[in-house]
PDB file of N, CA and C in Angstrom:
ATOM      1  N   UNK A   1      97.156 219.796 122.725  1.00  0.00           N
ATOM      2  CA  UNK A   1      97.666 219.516 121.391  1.00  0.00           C
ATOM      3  C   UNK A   1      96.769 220.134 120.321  1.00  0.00           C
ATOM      4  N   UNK A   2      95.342 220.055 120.447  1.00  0.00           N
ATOM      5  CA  UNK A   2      94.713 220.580 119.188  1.00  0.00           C
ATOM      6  C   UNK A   2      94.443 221.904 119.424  1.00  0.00           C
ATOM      7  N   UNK A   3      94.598 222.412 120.566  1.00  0.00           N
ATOM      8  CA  UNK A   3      94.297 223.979 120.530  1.00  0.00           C
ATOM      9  C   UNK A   3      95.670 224.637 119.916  1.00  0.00           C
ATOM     10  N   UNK A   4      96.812 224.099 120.403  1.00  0.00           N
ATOM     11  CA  UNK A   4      97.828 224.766 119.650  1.00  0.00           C
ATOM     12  C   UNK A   4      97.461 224.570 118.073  1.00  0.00           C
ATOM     13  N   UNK A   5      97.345 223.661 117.312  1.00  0.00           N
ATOM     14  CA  UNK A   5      96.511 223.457 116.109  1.00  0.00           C
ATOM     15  C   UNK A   5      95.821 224.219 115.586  1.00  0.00           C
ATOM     16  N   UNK A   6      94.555 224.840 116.445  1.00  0.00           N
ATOM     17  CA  UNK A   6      93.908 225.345 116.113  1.00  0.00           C
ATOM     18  C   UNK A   6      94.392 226.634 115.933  1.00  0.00           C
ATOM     19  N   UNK A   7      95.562 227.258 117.056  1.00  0.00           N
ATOM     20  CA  UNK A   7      95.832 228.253 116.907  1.00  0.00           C
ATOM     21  C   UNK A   7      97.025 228.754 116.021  1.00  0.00           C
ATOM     22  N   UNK A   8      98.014 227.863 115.671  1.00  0.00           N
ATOM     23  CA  UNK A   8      98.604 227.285 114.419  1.00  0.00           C
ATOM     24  C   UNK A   8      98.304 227.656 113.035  1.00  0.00           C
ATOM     25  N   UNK A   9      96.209 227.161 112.856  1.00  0.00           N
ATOM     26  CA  UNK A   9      95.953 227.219 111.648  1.00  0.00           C
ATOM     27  C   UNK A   9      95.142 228.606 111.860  1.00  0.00           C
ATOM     28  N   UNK A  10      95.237 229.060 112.944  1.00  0.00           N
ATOM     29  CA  UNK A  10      94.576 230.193 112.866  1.00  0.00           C
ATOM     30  C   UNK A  10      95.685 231.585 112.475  1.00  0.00           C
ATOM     31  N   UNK A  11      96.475 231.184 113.089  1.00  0.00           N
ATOM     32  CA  UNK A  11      97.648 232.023 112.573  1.00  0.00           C
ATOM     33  C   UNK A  11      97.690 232.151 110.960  1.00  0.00           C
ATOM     34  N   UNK A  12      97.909 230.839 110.393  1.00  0.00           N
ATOM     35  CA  UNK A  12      98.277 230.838 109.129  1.00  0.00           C
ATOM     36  C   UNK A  12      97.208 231.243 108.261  1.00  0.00           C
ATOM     37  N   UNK A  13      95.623 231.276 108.551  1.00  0.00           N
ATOM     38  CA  UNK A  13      94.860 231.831 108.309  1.00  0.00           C
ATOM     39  C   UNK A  13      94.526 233.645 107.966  1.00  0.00           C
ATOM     40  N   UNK A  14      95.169 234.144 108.920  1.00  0.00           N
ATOM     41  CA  UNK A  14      95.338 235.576 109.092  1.00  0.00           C
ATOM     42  C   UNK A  14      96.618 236.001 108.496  1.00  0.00           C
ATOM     43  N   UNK A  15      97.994 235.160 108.149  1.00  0.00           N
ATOM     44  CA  UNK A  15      98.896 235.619 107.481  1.00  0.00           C
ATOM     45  C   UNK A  15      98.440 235.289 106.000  1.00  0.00           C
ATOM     46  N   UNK A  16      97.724 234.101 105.420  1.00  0.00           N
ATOM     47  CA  UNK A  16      97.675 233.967 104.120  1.00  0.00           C
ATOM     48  C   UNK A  16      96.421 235.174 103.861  1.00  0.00           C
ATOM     49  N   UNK A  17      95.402 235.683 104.574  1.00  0.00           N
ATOM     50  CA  UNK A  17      95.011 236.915 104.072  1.00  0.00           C
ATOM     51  C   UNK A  17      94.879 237.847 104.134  1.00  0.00           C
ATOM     52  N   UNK A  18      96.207 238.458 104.710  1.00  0.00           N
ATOM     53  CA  UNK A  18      97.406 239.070 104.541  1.00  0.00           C
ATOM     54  C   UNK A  18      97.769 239.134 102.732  1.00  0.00           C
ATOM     55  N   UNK A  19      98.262 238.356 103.341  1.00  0.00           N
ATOM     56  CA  UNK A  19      99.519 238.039 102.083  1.00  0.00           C
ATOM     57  C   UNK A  19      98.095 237.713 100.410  1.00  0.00           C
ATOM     58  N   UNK A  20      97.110 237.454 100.411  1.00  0.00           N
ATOM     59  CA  UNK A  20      95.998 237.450  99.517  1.00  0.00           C
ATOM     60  C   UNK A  20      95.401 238.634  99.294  1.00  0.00           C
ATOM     61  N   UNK A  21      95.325 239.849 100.312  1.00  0.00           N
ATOM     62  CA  UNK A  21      95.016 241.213  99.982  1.00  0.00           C
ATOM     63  C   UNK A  21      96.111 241.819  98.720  1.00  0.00           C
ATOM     64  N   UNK A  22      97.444 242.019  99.687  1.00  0.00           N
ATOM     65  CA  UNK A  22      98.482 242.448  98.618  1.00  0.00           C
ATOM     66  C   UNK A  22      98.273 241.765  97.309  1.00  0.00           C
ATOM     67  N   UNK A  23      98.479 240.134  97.484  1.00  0.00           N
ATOM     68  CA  UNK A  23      98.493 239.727  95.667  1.00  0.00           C
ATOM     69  C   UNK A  23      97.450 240.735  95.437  1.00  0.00           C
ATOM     70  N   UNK A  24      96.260 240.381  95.647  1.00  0.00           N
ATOM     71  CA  UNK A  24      94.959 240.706  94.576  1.00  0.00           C
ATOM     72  C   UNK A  24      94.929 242.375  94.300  1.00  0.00           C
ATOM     73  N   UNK A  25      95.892 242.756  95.228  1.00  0.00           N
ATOM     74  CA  UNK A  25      95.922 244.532  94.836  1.00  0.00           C
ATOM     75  C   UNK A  25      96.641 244.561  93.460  1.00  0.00           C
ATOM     76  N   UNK A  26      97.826 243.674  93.692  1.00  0.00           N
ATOM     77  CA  UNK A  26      98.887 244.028  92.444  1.00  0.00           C
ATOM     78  C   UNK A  26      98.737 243.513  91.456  1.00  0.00           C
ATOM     79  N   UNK A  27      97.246 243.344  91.393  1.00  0.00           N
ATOM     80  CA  UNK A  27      96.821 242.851  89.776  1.00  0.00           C
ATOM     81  C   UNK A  27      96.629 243.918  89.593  1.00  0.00           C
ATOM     82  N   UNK A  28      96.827 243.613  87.959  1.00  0.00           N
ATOM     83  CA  UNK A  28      96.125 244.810  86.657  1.00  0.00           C
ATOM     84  C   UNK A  28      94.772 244.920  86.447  1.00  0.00           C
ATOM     85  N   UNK A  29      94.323 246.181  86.626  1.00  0.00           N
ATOM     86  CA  UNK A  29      92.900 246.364  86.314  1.00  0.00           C
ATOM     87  C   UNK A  29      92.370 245.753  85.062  1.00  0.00           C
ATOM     88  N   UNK A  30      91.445 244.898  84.707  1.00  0.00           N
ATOM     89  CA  UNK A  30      90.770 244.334  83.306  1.00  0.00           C
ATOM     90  C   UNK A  30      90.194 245.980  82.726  1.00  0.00           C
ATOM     91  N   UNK A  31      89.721 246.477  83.721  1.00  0.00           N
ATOM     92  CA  UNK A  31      89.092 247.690  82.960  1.00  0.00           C
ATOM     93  C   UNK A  31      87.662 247.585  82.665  1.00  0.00           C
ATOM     94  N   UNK A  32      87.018 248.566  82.520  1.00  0.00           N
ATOM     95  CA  UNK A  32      85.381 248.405  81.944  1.00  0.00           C
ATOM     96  C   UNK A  32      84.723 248.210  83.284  1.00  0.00           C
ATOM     97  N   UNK A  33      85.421 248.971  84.665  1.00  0.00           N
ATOM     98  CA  UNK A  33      84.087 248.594  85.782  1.00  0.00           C
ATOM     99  C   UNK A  33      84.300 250.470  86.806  1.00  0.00           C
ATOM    100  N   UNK A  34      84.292 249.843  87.755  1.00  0.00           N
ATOM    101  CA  UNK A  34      84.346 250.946  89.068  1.00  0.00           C
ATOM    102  C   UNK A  34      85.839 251.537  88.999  1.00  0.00           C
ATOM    103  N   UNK A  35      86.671 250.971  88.119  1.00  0.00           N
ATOM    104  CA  UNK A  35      88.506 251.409  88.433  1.00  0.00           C
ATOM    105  C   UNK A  35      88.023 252.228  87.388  1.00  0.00           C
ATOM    106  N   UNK A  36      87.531 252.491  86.352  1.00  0.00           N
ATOM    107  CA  UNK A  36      87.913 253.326  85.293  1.00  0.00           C
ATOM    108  C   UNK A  36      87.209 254.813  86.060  1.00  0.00           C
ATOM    109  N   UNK A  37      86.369 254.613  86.923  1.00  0.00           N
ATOM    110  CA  UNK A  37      85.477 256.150  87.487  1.00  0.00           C
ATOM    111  C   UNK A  37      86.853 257.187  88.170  1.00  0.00           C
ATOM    112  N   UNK A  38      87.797 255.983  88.318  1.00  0.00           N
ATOM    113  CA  UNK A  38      88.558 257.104  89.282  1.00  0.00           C
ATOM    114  C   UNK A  38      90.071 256.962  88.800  1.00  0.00           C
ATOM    115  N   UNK A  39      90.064 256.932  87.434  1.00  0.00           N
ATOM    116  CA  UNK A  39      91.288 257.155  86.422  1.00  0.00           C
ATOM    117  C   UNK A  39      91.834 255.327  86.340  1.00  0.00           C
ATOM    118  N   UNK A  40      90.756 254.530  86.727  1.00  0.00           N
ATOM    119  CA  UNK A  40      91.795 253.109  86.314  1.00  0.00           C
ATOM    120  C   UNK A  40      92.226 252.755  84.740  1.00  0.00           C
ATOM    121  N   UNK A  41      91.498 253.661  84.142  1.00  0.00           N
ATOM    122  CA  UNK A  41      91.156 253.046  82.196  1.00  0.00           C
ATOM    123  C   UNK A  41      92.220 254.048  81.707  1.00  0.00           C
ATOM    124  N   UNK A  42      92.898 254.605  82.116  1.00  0.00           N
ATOM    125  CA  UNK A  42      93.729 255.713  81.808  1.00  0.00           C
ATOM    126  C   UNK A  42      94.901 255.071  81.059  1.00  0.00           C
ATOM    127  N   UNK A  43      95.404 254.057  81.690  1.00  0.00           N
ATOM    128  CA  UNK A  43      96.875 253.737  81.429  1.00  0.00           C
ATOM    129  C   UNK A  43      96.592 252.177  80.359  1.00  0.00           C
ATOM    130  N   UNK A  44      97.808 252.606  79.591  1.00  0.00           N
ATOM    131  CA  UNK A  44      97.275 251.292  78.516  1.00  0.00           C
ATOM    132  C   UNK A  44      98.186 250.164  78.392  1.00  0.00           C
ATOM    133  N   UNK A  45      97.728 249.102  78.068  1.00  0.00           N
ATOM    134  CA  UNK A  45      98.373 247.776  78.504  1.00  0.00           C
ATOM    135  C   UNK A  45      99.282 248.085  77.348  1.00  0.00           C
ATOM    136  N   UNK A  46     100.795 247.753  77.573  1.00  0.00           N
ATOM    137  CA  UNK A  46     101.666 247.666  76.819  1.00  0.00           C
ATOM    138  C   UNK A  46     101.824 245.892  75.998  1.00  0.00           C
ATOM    139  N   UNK A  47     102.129 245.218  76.851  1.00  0.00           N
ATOM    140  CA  UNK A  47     102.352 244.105  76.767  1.00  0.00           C
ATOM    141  C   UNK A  47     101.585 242.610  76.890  1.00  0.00           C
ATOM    142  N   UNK A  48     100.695 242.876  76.526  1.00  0.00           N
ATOM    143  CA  UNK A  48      99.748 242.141  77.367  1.00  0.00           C
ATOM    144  C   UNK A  48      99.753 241.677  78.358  1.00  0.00           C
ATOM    145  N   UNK A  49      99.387 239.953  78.200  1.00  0.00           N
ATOM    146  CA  UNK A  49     100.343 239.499  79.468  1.00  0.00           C
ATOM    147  C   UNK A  49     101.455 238.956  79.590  1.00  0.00           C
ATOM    148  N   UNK A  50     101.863 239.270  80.403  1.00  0.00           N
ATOM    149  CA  UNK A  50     103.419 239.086  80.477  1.00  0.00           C
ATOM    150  C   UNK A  50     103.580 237.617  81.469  1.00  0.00           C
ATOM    151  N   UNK A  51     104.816 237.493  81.452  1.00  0.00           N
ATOM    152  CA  UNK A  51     105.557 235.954  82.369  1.00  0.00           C
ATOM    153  C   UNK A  51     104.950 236.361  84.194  1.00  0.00           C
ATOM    154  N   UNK A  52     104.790 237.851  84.175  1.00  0.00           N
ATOM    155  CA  UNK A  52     105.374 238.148  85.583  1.00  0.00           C
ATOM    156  C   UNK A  52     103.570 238.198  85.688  1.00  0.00           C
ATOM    157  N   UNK A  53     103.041 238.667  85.145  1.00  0.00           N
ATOM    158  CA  UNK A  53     101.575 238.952  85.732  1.00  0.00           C
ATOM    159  C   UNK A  53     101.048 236.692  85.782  1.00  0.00           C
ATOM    160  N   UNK A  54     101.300 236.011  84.585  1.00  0.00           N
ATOM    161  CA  UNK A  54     100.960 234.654  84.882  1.00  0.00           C
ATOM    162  C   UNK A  54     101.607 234.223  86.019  1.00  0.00           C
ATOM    163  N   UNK A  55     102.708 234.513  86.590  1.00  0.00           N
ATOM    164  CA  UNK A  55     102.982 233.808  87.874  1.00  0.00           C
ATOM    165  C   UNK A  55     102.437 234.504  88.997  1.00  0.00           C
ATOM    166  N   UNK A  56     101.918 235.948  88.941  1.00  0.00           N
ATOM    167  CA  UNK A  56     100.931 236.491  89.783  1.00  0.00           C
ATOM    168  C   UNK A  56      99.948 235.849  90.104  1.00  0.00           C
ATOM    169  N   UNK A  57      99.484 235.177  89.206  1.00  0.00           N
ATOM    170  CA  UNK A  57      98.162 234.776  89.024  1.00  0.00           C
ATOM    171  C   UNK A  57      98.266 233.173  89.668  1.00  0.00           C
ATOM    172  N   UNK A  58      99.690 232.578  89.291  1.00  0.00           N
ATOM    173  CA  UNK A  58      99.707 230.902  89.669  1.00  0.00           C
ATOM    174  C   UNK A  58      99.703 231.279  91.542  1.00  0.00           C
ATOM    175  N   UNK A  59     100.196 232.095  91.879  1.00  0.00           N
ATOM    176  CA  UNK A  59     100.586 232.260  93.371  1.00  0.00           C
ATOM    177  C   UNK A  59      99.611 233.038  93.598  1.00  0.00           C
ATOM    178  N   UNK A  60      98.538 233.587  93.639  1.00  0.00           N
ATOM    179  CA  UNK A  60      97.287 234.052  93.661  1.00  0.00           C
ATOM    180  C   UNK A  60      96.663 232.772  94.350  1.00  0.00           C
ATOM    181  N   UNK A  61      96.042 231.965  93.235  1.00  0.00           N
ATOM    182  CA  UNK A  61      95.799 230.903  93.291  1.00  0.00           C
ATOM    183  C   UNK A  61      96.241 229.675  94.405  1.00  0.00           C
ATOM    184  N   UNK A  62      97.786 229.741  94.843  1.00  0.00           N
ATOM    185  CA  UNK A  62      98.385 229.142  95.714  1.00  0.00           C
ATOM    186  C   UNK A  62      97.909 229.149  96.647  1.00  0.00           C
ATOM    187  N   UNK A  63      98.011 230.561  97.071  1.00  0.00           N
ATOM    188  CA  UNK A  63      98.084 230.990  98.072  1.00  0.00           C
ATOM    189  C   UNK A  63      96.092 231.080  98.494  1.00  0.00           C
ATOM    190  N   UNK A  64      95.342 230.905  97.478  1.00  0.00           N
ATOM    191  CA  UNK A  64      93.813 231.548  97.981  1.00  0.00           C
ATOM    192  C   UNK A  64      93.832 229.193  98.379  1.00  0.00           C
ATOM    193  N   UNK A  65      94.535 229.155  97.703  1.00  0.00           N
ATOM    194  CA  UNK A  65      93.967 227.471  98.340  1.00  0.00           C
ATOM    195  C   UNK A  65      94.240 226.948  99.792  1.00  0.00           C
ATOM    196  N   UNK A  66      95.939 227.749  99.800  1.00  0.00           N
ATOM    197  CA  UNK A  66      96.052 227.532 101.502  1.00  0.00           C
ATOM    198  C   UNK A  66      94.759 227.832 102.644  1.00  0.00           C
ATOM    199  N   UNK A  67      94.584 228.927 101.998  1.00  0.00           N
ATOM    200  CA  UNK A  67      93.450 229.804 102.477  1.00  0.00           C
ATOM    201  C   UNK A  67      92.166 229.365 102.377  1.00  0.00           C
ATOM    202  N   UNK A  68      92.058 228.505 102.039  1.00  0.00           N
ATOM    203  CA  UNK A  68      90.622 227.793 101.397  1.00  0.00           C
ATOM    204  C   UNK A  68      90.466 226.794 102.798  1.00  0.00           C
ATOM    205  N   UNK A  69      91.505 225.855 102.557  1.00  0.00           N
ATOM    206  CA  UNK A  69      92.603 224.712 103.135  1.00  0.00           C
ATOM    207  C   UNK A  69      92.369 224.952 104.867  1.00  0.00           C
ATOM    208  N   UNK A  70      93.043 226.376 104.755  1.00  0.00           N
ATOM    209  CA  UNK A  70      93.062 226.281 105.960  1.00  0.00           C
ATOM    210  C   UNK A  70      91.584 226.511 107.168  1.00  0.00           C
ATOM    211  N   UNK A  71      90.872 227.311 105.972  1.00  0.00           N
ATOM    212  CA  UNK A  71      89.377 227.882 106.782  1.00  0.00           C
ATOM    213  C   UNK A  71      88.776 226.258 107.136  1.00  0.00           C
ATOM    214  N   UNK A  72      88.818 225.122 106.291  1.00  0.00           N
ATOM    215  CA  UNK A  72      88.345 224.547 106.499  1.00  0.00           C
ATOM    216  C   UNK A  72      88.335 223.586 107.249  1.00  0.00           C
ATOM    217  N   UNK A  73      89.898 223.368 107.385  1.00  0.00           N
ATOM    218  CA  UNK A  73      90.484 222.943 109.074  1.00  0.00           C
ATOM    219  C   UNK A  73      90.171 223.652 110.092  1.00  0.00           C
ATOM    220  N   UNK A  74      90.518 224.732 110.320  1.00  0.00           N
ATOM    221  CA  UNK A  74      89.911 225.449 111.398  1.00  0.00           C
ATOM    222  C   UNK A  74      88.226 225.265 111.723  1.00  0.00           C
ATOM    223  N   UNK A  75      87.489 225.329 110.960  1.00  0.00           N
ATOM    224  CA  UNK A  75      86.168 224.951 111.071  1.00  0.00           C
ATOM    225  C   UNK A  75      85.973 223.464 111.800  1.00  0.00           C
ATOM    226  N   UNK A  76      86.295 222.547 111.331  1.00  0.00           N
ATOM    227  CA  UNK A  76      85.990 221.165 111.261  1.00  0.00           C
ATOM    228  C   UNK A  76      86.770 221.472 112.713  1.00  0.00           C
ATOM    229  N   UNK A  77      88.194 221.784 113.266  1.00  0.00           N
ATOM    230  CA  UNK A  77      88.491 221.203 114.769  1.00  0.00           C
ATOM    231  C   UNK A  77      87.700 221.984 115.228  1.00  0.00           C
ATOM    232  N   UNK A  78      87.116 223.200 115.337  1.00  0.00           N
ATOM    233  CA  UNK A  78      86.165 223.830 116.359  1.00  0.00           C
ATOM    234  C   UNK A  78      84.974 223.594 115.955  1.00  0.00           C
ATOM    235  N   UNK A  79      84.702 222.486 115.188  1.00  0.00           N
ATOM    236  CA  UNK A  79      83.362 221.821 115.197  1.00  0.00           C
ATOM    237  C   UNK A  79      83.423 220.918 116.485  1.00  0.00           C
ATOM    238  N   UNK A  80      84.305 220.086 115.896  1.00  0.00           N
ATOM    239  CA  UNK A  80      84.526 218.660 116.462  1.00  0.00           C
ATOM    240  C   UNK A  80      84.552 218.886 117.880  1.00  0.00           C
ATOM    241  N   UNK A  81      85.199 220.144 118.614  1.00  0.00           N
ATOM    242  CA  UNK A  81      85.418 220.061 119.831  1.00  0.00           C
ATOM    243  C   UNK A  81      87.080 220.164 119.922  1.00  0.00           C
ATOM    244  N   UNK A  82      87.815 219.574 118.688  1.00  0.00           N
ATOM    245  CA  UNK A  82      88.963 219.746 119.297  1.00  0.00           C
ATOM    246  C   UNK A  82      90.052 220.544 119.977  1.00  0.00           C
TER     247      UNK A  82
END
């Protein structure tokens, strides 16, 4: 029972960062670091922020907690032994 568990949250572990690479790619560069050396400062914010970049950001967030969530289950049953 807890190894399927374990392997369960290990799964969901490796799909949420997955799925946490892509978000954090399809943010907008802030600008002023290492993106501007290789044309990131080039393109200029039209709109600031928009509806679509704040819900980027709420599911960013979602999703880095599953991920938080889940490392820390996984830890604790292969502490415990389970």
């Amino acid at each position: 029972m807890t190894t399927a568990l374990i392997i369960g949250l290990s799964i969901l572990l490796v799909a949420t960062s997955m799925i946490l690479v892509v978000l954090i790619l399809l943010h907008r560069g802030k600008g002023g670091g290492l993106s501007d050396l290789f044309g990131g400062g080039v393109t200029s914010s039209i709109g600031g922020s928009s509806v679509a970049e704040k819900n980027l950001d709420r599911l960013t967030i979602a999703v880095g907690a599953v991920w938080a969530a889940s490392i820390v289950a996984v830890g604790l049953l292969v502490r415990t032994g389970g």
